[in-house]
Protein backbone atom coordinates (compact mmCIF):
# COMPACT_ATOMS: atom_id res chain seq x y z
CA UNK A 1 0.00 0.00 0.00
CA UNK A 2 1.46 3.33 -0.79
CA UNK A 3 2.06 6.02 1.48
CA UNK A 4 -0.53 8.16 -0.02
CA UNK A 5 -3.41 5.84 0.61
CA UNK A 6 -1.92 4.98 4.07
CA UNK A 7 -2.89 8.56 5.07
CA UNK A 8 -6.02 7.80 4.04
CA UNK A 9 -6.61 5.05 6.10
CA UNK A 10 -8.54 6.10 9.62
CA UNK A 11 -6.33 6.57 12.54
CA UNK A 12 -6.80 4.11 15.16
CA UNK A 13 -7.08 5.83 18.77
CA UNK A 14 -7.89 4.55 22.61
CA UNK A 15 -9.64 7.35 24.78
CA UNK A 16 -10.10 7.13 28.21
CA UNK A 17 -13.31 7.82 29.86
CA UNK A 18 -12.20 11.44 31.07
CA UNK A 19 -11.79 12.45 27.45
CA UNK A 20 -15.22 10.28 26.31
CA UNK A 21 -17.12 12.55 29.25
CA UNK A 22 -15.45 15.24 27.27
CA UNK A 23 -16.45 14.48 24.28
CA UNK A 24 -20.12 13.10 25.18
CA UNK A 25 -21.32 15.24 28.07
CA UNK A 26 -19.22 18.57 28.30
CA UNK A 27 -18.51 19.48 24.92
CA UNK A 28 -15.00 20.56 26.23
CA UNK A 29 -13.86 22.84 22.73
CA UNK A 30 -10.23 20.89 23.45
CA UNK A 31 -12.45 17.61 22.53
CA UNK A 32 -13.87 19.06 19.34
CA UNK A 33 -11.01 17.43 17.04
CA UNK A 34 -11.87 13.92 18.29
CA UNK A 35 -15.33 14.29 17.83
CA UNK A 36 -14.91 16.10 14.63
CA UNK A 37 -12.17 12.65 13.62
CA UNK A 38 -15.06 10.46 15.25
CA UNK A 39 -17.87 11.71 12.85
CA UNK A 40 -15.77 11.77 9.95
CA UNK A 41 -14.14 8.83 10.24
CA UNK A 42 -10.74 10.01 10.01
CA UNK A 43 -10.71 8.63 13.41
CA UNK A 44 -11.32 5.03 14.28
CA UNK A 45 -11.59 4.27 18.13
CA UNK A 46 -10.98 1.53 19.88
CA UNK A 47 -12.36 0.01 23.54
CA UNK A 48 -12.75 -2.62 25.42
CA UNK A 49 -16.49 -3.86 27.06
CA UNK A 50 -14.32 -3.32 30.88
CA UNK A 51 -13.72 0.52 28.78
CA UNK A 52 -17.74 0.47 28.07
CA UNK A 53 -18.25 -0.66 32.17
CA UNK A 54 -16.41 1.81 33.55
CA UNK A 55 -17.97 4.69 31.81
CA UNK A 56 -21.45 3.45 33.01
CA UNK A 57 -20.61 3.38 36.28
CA UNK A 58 -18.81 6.66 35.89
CA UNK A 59 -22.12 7.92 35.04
CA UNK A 60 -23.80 6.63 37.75
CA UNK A 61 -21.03 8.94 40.06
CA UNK A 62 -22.90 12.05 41.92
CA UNK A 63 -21.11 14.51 40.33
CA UNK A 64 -21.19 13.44 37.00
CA UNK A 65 -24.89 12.53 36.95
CA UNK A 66 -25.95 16.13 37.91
CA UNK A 67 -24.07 17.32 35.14
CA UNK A 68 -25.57 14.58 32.83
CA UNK A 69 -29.14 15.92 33.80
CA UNK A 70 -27.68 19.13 33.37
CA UNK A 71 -27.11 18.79 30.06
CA UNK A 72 -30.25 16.92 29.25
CA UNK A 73 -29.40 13.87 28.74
CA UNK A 74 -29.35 9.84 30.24
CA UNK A 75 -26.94 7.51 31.25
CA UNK A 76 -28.86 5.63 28.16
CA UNK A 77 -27.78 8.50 25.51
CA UNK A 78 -24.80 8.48 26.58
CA UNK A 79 -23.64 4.91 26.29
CA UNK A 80 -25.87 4.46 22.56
CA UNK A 81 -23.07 6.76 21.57
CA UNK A 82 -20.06 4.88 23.32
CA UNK A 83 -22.15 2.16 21.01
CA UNK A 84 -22.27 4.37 18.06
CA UNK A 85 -18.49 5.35 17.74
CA UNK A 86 -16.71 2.87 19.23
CA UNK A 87 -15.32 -0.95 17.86
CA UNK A 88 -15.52 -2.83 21.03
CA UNK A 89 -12.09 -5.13 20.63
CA UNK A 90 -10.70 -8.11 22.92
CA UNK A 91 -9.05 -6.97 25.80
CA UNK A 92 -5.18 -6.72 25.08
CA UNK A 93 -2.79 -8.47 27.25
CA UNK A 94 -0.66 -7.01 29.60
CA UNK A 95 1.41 -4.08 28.64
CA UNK A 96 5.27 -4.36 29.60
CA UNK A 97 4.58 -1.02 31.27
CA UNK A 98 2.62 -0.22 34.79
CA UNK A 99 0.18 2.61 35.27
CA UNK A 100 -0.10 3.57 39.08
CA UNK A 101 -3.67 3.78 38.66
CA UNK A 102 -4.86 0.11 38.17
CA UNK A 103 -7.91 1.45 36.48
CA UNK A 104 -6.35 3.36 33.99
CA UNK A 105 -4.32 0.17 32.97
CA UNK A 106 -6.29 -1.42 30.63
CA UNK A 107 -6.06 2.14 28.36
CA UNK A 108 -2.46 1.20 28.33
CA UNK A 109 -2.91 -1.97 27.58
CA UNK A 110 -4.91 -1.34 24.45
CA UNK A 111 -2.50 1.43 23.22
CA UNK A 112 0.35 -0.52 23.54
CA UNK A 113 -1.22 -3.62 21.73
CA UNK A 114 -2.85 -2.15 18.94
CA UNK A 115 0.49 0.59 18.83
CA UNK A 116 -1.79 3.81 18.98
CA UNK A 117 -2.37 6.84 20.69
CA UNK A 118 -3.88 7.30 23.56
CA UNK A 119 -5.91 10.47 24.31
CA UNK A 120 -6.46 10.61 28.24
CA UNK A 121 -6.11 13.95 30.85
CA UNK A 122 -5.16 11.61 33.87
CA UNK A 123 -2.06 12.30 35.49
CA UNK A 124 -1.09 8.75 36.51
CA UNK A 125 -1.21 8.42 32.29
CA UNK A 126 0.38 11.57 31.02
CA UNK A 127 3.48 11.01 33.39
CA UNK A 128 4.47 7.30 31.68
CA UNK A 129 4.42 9.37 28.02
CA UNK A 130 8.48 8.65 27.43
CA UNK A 131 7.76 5.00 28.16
CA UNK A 132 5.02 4.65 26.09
CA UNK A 133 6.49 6.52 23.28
CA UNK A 134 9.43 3.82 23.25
CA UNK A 135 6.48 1.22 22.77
CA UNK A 136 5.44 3.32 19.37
CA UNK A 137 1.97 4.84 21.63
CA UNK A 138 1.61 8.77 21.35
CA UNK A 139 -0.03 10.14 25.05
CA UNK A 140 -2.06 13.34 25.03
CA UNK A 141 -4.65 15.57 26.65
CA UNK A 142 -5.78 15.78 22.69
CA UNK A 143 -5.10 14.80 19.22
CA UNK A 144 -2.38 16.35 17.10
């Protein structure tokens, strides 16, 4: 395949559910390019069902409900369009890297398996961004 039609290809990302809030419920303007990349498929995202879990019961957290209902929307919205944009994939194995926070360790995982960025605003992530770069996975607060 040539490098032309390579570019052409959709760009495989993982997001973690801070950045799928962002996207789904805030409408953070720093999100805008990945749900711009999401509808126009010049994005093609990745997750896991644990991925899918976590963001309902994320949703089900105080804080984040009020601003759910804030917004005018449901849990139920929310998740049809988790369903919507995102390939639900096997769960990769076990990155040769550790993430501090357990939960955020099956992001990594994914990343590292599939060898693609990974858009998440959690500090436990952000700070491993040299070692993931050595295994070929870009970390960000937002797509470049």
């Amino acid at each position: 395949m040539s490098e032309a039609n390579l570019a052409l290809l959709p760009r495989l990302i993982v997001l973690d559910t801070n950045i799928v809030l962002d996207i789904f419920i805030f409408n953070d303007t720093a999100a805008e390019p990945v749900r711009v990349g999401l509808r126009d498929g010049s994005l093609h995202w990745i997750a896991t069902t644990p991925m899918r879990d976590e963001l309902a019961r994320v949703l089900d957290y105080p804080q984040i409900a009020k601003r759910v209902q804030f917004y005018q929307l449901t849990t139920e919205a929310v998740l049809e369009q988790f369903d919507a944009m995102a390939q639900i994939v096997p769960v990769a194995a076990k990155a040769p890297v550790t993430c501090k926070d357990a939960d955020d360790q099956k992001f990594i995982d994914l990343a590292v398996a599939h060898q693609c960025p990974l858009l998440s605003k959690d500090k436990a992530v952000l700070c491993m961004r040299k070692r993931l770069l050595a295994l070929k996975v870009f970390v960000s607060k937002a797509i470049k």
